[in-house]
N, C-alpha and C. Protein backbone atom coordinates (compact mmCIF):
# COMPACT_ATOMS: atom_id res chain seq x y z
N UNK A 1 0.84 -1.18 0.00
CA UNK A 1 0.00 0.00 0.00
C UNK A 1 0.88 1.23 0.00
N UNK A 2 0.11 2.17 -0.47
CA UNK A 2 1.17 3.60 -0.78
C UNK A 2 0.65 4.38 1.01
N UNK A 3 1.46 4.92 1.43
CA UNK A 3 1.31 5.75 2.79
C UNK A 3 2.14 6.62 2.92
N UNK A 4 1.31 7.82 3.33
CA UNK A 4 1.69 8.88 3.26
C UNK A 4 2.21 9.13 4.83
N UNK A 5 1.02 9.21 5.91
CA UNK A 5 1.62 9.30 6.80
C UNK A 5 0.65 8.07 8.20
N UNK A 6 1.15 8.20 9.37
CA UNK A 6 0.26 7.54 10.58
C UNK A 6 0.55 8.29 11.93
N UNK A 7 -0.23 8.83 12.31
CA UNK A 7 -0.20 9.50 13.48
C UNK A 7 -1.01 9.34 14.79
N UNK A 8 -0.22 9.40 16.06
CA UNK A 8 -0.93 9.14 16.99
C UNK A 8 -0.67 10.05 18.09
N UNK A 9 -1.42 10.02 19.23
CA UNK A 9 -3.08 9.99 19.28
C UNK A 9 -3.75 11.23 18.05
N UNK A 10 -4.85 11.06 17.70
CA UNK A 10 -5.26 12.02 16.75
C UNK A 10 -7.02 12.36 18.16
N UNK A 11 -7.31 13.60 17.91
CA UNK A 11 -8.89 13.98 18.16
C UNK A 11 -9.42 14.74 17.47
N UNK A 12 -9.18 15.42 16.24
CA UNK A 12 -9.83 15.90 16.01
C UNK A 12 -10.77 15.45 14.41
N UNK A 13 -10.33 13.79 14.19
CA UNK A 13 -11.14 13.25 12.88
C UNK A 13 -11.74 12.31 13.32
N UNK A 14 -12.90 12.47 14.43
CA UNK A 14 -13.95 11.54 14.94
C UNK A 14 -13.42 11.66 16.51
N UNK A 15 -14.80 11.12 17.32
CA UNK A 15 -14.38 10.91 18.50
C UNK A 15 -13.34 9.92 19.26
N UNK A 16 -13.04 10.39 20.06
CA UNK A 16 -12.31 9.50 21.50
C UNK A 16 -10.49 9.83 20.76
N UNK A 17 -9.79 9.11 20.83
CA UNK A 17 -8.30 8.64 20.88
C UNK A 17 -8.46 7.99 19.70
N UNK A 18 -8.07 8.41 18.73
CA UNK A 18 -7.42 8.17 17.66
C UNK A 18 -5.82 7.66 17.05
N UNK A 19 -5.98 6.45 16.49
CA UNK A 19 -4.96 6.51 15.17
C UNK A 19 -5.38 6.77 14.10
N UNK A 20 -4.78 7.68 13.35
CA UNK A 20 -4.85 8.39 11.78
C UNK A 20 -3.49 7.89 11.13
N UNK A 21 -4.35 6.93 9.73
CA UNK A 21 -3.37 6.97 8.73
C UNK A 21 -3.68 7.49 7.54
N UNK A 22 -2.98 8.03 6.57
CA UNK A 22 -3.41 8.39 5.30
C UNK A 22 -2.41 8.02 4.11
N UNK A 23 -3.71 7.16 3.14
CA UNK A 23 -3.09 6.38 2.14
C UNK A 23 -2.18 8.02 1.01
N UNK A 24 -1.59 7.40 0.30
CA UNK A 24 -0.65 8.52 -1.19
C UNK A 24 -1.61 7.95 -1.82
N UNK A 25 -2.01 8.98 -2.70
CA UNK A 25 -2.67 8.80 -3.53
C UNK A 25 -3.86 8.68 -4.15
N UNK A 26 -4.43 10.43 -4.84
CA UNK A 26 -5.91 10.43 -4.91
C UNK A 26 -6.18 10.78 -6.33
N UNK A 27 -6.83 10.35 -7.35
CA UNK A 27 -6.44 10.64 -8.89
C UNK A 27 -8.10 11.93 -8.68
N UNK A 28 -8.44 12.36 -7.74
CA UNK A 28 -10.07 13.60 -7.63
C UNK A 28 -9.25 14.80 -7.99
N UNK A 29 -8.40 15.34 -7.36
CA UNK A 29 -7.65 16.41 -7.56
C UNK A 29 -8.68 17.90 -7.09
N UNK A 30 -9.52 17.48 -6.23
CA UNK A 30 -10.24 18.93 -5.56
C UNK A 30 -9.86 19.79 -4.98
N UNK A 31 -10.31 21.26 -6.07
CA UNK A 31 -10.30 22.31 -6.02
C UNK A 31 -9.80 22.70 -4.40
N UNK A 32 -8.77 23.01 -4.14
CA UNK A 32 -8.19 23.54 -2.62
C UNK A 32 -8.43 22.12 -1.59
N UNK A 33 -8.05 20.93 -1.97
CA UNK A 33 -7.28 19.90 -1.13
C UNK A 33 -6.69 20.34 0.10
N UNK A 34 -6.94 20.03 1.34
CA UNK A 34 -6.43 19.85 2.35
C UNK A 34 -4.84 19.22 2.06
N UNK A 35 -4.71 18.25 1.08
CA UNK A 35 -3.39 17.28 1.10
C UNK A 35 -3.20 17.09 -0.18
N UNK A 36 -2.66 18.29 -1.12
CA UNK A 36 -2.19 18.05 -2.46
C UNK A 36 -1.37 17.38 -2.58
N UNK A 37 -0.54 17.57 -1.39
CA UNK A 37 0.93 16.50 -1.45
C UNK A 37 0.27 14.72 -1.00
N UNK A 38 -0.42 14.67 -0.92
CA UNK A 38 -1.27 13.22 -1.09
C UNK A 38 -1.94 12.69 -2.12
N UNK A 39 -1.75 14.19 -3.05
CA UNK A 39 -2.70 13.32 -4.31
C UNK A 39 -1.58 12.07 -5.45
N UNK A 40 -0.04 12.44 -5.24
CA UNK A 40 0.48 11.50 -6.30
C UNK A 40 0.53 10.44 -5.44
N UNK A 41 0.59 9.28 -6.25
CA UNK A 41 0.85 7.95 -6.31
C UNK A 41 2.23 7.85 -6.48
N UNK A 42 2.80 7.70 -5.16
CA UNK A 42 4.40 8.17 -5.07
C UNK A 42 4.88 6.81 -4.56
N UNK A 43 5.77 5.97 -5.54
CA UNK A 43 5.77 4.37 -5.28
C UNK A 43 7.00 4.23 -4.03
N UNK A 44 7.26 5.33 -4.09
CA UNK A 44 8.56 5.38 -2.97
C UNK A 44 7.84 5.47 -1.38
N UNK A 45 6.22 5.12 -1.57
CA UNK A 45 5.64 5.50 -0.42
C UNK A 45 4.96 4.20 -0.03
N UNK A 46 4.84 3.05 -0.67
CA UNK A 46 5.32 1.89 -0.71
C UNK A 46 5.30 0.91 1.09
N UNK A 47 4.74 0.15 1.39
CA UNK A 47 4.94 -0.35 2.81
C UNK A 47 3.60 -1.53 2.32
N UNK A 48 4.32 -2.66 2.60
CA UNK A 48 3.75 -3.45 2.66
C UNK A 48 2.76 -3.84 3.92
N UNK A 49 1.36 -4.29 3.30
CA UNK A 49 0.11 -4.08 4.22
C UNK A 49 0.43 -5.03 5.82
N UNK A 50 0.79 -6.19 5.34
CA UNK A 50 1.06 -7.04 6.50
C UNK A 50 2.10 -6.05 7.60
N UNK A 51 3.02 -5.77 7.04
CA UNK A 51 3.83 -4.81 7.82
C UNK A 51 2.82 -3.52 8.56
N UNK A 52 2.09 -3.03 7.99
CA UNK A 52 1.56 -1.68 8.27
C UNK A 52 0.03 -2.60 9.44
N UNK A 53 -0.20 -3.19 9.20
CA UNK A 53 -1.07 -3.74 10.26
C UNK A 53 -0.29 -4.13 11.53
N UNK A 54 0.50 -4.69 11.59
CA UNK A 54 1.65 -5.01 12.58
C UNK A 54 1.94 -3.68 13.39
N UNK A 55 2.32 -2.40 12.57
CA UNK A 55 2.79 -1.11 12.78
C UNK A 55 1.13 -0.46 13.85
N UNK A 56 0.31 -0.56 12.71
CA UNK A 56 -0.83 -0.07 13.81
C UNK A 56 -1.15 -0.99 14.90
N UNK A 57 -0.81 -2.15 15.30
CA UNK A 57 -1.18 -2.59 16.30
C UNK A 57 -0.41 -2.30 17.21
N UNK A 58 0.43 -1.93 17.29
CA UNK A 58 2.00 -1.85 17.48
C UNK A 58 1.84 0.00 18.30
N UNK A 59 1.64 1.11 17.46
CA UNK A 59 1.33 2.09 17.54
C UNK A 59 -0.22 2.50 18.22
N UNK A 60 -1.31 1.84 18.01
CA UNK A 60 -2.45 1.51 18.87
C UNK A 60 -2.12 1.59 20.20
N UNK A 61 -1.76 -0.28 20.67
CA UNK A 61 -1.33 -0.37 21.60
C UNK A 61 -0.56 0.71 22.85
N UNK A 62 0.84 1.35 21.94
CA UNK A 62 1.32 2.59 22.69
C UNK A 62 0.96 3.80 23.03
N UNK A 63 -0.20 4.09 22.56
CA UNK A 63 -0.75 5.44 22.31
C UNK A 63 -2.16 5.34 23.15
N UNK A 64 -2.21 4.24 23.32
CA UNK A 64 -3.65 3.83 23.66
C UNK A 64 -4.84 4.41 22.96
N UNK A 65 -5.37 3.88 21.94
CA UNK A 65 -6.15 3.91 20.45
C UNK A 65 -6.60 3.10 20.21
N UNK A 66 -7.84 3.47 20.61
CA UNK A 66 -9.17 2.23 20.23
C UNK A 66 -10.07 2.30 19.06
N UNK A 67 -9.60 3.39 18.31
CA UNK A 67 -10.17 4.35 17.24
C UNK A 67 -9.50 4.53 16.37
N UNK A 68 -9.97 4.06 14.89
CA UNK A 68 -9.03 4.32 14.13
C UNK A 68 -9.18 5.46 12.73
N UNK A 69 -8.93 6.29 12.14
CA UNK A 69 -9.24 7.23 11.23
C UNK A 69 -8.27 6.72 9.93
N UNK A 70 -9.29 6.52 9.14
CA UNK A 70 -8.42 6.33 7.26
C UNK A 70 -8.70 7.52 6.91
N UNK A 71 -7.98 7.91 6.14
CA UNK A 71 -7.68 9.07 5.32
C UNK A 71 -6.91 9.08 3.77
N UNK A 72 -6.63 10.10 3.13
CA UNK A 72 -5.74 10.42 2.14
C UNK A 72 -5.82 11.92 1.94
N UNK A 73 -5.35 11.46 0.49
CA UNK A 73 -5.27 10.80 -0.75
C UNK A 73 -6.86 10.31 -0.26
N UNK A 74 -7.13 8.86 -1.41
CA UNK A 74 -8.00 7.78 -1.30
C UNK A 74 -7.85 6.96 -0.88
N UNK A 75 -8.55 6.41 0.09
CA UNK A 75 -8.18 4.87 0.36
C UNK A 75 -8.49 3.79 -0.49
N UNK A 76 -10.20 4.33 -0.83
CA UNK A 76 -10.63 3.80 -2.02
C UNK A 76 -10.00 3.66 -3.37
N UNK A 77 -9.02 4.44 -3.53
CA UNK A 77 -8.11 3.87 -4.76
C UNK A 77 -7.49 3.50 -4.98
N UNK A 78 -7.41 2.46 -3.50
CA UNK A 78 -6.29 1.29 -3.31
C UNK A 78 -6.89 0.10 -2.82
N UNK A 79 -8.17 -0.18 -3.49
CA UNK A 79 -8.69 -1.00 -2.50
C UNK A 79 -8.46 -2.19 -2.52
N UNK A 80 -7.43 -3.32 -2.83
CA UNK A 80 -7.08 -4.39 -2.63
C UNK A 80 -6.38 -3.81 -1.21
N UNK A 81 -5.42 -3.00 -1.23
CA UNK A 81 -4.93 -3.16 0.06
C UNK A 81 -5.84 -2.32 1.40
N UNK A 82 -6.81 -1.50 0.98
CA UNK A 82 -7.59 -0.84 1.70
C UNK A 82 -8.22 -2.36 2.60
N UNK A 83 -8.71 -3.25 1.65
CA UNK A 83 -9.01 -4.27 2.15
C UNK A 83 -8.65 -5.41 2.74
N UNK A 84 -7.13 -5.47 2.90
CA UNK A 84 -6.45 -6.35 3.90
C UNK A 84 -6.47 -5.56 4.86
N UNK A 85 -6.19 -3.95 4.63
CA UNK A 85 -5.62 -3.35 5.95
C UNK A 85 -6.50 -3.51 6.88
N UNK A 86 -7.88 -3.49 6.86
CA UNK A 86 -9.00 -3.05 7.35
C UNK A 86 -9.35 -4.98 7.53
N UNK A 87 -9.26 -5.77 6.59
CA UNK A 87 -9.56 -6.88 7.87
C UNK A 87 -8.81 -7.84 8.64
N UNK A 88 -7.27 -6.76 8.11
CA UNK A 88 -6.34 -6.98 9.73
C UNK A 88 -6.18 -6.64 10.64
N UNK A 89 -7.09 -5.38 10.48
CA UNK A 89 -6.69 -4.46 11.97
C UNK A 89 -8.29 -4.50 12.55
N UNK A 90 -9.33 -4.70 11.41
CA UNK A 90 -10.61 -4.87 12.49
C UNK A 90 -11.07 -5.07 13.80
N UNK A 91 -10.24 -5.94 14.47
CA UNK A 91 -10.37 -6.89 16.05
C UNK A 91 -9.73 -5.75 16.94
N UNK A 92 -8.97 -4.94 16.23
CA UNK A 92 -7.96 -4.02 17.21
C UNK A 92 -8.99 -2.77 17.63
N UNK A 93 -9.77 -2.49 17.23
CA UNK A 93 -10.69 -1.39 16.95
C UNK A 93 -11.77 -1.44 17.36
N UNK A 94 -12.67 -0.78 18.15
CA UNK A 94 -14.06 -0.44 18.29
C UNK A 94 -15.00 0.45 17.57
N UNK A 95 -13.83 1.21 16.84
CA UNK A 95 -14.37 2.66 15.78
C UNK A 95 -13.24 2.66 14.45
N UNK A 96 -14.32 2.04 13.49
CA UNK A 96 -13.13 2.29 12.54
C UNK A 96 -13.81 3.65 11.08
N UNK A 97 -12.96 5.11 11.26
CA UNK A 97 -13.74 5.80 10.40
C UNK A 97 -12.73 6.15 8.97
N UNK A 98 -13.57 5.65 8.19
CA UNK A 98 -13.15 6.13 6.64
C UNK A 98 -13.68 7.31 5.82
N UNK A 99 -12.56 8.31 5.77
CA UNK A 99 -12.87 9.48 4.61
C UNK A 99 -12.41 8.47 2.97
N UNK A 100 -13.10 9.12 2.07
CA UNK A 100 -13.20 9.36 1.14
C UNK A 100 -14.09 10.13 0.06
N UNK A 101 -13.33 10.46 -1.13
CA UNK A 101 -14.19 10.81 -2.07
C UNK A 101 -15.26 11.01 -3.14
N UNK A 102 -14.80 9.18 -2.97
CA UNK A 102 -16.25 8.41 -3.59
C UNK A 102 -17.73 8.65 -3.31
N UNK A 103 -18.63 8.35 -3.40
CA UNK A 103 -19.63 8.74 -2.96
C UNK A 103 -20.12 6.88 -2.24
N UNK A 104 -20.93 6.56 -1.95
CA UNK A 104 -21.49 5.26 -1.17
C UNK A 104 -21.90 4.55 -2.42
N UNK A 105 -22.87 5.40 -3.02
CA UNK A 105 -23.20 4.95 -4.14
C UNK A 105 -22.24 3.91 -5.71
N UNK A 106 -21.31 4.67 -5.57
CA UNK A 106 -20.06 4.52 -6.79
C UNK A 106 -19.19 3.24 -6.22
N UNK A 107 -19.25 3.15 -4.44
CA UNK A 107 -18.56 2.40 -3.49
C UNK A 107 -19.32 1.05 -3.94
N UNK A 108 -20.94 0.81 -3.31
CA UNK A 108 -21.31 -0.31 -3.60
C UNK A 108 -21.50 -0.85 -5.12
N UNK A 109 -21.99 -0.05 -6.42
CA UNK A 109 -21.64 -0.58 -8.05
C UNK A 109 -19.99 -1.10 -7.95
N UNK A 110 -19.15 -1.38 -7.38
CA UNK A 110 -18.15 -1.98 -7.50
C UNK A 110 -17.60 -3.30 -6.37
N UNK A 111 -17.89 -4.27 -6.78
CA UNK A 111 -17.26 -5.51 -5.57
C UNK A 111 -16.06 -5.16 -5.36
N UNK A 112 -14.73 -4.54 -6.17
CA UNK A 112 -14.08 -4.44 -4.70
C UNK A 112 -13.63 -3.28 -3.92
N UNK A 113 -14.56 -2.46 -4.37
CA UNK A 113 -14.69 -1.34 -3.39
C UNK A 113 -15.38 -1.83 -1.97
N UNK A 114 -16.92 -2.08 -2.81
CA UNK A 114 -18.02 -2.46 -1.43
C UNK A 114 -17.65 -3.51 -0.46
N UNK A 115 -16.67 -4.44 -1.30
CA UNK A 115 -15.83 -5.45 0.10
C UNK A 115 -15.37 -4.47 1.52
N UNK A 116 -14.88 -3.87 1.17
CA UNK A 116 -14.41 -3.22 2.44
C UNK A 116 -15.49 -2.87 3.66
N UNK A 117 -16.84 -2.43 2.70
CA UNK A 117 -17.83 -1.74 4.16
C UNK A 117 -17.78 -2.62 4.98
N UNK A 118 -17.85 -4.02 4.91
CA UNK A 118 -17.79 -4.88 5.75
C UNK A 118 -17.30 -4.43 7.31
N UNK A 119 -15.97 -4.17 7.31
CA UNK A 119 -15.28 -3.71 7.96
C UNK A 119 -14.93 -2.24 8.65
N UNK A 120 -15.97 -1.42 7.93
CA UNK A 120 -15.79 0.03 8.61
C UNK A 120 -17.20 0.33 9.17
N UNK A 121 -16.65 1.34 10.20
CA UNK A 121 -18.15 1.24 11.28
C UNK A 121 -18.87 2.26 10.65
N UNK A 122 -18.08 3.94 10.23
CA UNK A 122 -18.81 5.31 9.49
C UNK A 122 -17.81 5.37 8.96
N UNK A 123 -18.50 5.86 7.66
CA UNK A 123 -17.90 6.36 5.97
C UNK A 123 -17.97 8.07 6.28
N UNK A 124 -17.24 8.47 5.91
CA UNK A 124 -17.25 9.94 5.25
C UNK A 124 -17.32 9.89 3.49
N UNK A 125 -18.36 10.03 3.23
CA UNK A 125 -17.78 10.14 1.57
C UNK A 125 -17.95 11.59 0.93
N UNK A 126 -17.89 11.42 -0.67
CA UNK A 126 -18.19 12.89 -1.51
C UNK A 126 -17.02 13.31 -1.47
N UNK A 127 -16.87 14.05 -3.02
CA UNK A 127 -15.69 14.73 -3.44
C UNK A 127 -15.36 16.26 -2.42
N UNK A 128 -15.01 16.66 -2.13
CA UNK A 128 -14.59 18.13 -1.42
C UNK A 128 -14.60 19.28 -2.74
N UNK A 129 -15.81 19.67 -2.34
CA UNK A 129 -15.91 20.88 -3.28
C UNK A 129 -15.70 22.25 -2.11
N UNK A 130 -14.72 22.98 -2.66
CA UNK A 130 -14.51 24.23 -1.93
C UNK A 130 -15.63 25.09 -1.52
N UNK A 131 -16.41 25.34 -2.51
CA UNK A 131 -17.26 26.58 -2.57
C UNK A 131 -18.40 25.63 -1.23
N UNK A 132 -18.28 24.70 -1.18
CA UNK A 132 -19.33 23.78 -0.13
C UNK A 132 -19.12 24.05 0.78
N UNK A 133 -17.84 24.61 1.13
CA UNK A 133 -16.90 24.52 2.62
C UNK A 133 -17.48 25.63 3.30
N UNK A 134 -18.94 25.42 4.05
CA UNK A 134 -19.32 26.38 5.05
C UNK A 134 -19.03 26.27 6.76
N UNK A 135 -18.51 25.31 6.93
CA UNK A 135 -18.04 25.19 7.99
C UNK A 135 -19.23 24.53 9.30
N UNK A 136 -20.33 23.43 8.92
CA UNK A 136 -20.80 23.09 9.64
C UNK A 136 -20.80 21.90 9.89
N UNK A 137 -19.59 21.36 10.11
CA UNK A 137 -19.43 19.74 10.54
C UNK A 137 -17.55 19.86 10.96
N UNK A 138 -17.75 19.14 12.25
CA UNK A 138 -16.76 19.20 12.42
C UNK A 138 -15.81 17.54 11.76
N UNK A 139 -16.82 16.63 10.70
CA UNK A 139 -16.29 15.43 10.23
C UNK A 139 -16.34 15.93 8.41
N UNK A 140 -16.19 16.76 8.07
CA UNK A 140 -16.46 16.74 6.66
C UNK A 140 -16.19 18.25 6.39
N UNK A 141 -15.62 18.47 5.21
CA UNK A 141 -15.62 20.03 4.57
C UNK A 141 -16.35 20.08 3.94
N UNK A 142 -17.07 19.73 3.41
CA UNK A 142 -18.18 20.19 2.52
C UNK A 142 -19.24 19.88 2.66
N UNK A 143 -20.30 20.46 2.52
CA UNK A 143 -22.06 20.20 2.60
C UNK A 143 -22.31 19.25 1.60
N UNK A 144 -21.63 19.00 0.83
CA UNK A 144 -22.04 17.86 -0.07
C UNK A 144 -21.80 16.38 0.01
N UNK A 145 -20.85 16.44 1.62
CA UNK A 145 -20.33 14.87 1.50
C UNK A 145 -21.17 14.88 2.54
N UNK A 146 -20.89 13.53 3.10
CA UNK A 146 -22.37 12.73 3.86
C UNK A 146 -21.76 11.65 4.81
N UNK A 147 -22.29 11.63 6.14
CA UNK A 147 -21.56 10.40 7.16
C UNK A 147 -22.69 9.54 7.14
N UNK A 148 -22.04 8.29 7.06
CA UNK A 148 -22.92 6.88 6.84
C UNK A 148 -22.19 6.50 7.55
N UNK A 149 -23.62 5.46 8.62
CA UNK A 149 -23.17 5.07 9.96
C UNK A 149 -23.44 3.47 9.79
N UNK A 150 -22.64 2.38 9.77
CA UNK A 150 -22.75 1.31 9.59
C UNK A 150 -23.10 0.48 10.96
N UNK A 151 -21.88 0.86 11.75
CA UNK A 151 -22.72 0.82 13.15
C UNK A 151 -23.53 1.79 13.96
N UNK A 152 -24.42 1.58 14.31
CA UNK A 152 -25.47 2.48 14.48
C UNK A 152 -25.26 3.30 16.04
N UNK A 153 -24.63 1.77 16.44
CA UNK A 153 -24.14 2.15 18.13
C UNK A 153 -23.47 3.21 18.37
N UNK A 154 -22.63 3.42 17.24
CA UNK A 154 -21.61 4.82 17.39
C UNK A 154 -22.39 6.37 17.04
N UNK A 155 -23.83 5.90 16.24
CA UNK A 155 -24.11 7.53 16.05
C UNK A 155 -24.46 8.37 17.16
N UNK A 156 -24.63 8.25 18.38
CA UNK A 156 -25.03 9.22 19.24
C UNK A 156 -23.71 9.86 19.63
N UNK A 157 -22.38 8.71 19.91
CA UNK A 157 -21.21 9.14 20.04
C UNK A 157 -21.20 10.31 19.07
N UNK A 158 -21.32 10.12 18.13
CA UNK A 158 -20.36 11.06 17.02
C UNK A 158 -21.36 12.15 16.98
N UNK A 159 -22.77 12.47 16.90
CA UNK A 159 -23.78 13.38 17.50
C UNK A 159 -23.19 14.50 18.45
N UNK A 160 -22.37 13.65 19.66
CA UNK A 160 -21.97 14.77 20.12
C UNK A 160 -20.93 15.21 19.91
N UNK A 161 -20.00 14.72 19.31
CA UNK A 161 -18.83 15.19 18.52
C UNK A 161 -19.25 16.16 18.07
N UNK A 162 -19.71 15.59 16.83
CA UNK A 162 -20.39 17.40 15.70
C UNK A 162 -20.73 18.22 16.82
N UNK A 163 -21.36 18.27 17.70
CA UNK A 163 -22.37 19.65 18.53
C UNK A 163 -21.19 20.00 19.38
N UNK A 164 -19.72 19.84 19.38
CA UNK A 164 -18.65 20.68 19.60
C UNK A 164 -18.26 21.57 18.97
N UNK A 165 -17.33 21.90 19.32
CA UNK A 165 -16.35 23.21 18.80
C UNK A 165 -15.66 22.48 17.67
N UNK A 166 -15.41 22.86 16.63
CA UNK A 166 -14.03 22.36 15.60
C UNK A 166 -12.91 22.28 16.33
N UNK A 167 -11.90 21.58 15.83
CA UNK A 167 -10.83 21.35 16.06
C UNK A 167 -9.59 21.07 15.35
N UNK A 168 -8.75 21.78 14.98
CA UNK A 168 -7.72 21.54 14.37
C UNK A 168 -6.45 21.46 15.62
N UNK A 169 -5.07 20.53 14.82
CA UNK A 169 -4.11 19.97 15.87
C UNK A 169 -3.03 19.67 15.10
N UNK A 170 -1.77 20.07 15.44
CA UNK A 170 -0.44 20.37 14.98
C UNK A 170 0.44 19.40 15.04
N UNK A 171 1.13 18.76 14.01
CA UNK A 171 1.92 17.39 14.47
C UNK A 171 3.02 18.48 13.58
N UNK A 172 4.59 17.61 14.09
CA UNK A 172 5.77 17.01 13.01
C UNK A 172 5.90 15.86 12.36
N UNK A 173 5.85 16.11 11.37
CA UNK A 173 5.88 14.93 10.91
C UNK A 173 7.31 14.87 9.55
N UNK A 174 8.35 14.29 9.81
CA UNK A 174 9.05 14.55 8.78
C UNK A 174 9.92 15.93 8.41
N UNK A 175 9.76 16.64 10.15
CA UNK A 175 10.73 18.07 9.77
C UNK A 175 9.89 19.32 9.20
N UNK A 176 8.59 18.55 8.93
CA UNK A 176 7.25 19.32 8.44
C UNK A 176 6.05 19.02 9.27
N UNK A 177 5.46 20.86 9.69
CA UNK A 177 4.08 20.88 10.31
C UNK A 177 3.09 20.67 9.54
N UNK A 178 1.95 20.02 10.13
CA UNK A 178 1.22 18.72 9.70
C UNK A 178 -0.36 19.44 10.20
N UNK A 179 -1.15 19.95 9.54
CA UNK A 179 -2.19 20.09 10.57
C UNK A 179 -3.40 19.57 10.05
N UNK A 180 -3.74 18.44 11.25
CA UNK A 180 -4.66 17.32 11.24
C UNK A 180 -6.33 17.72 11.57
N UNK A 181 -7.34 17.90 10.84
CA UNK A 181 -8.68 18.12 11.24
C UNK A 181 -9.78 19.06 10.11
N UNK A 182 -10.69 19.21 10.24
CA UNK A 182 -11.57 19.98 9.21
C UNK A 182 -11.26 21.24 9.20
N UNK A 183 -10.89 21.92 7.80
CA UNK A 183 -10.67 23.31 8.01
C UNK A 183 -12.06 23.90 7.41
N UNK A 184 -12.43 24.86 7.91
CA UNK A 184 -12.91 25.90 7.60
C UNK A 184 -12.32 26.78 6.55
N UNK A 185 -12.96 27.13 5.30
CA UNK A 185 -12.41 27.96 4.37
C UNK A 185 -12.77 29.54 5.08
N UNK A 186 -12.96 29.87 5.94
CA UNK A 186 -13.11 31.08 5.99
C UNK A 186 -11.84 31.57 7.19
C-alpha cells in the first residue's frame, strides 16, 4: 500500500483517541485539497500491508487507540490493500472511520470497493468541493459529503462530537508541520 503518513493519538477526525493513517494517492484532484501532497501515487511511499497492520497494532497499543481514522489521498483507490488493511486491523478497533471521495453509491456498483464496508463502522464520503466549505461539521468540509453510519451504536457518540467546537491539531511529521482536522475555508 502507498502511505503517506500515521499518526498518533489524533482527536480531532472523529471521536475518542485516535490513530490516523493516510493512504498517497488520490487521482479527484479537488479544487483547494487539504493534502495536495497526497494526491500523487508516489511508489517510494510503498509499505507493505502485512507490515503496516503489525505497525498499527503496534502504535495503537502505545498510544492507547481504540479508534481508528483512514484518510488520504483515497483509500478507495487502493482497495485491494484498503481491504487487507481493514480486515487486519478490524479486532484491534471499536471505531473504525473512513474518509473518502467516492460517494457510497459509486462504493457499492463496485465488488471491490463495497468489500471493504464490511469492515468500517462510518464512511465519510463525496468529493470536497470548496465553494461547499461552510463550515458546519466538524467530520467533513463540505455540505455535499455525507456520514454513513454502519454501526449504528456509534451515532449518538459522534452526535456529540459534531455539537462541539471544531478542532484543528499540529503534528511534526518529517521536519514538516502537519495540521490534522476539518478546516474551515473562511
Amino acid at each position: 500500500m502507498l502511505l503517506a503518513r500515521m499518526i498518533a493519538p489524533i482527536h480531532s477526525l472523529g471521536p475518542g483517541r485516535r490513530l490516523g493513517i493516510w493512504f498517497q494517492g488520490c487521482s479527484k484532484r479537488c479544487k483547494e485539497c487539504i493534502s495536495p501532497e497526497m494526491q500523487i501515487f508516489d511508489k517510494s511511499k510503498e509499505v507493505p500491508v502485512d507490515m503496516m497492520v503489525m505497525l498499527i497494532k503496534q502504535e495503537a497499543e502505545r498510544n492507547n487507540c481504540h479508534r481508528l481514522t483512514i484518510s488520504g489521498g483515497d483509500p478507495f483507490e487502493q482497495p485491494h490493500e484498503l481491504y487487507k488493511l481493514l480486515r487486519g486491523v478490524r479486532h484491534f478497533f471499536k471505531d473504525i472511520l473512513v474518509y473518502t471521495g467516492f460517494t457510497l453509491d459509486e462504493i457499492i456498483k463496485k465488488k471491490n470497493l463495497s468489500r471493504c464496508l464490511k469492515y468500517i463502522d462510518v464512511l465519510v464520503d463525496g468529493r470536497y468541493i470548496a465553494e461547499e466549505n461552510r463550515g458546519v461539521s466538524r467530520l467533513y468540509g463540505s455540505c455535499n459529503q455525507k456520514i454513513h453510519f454502519f454501526n449504528n451504536v456509534l451515532a449518538t457518540e459522534y452526535k456529540e462530537y459534531e455539537e462541539q467546537n471544531g478542532m484543528l491539531e499540529s503534528f511534526i511529521h518529517k521536519e514538516k508541520v502537519i495540521i490534522v482536522g476539518i478546516q474551515r475555508r473562511d
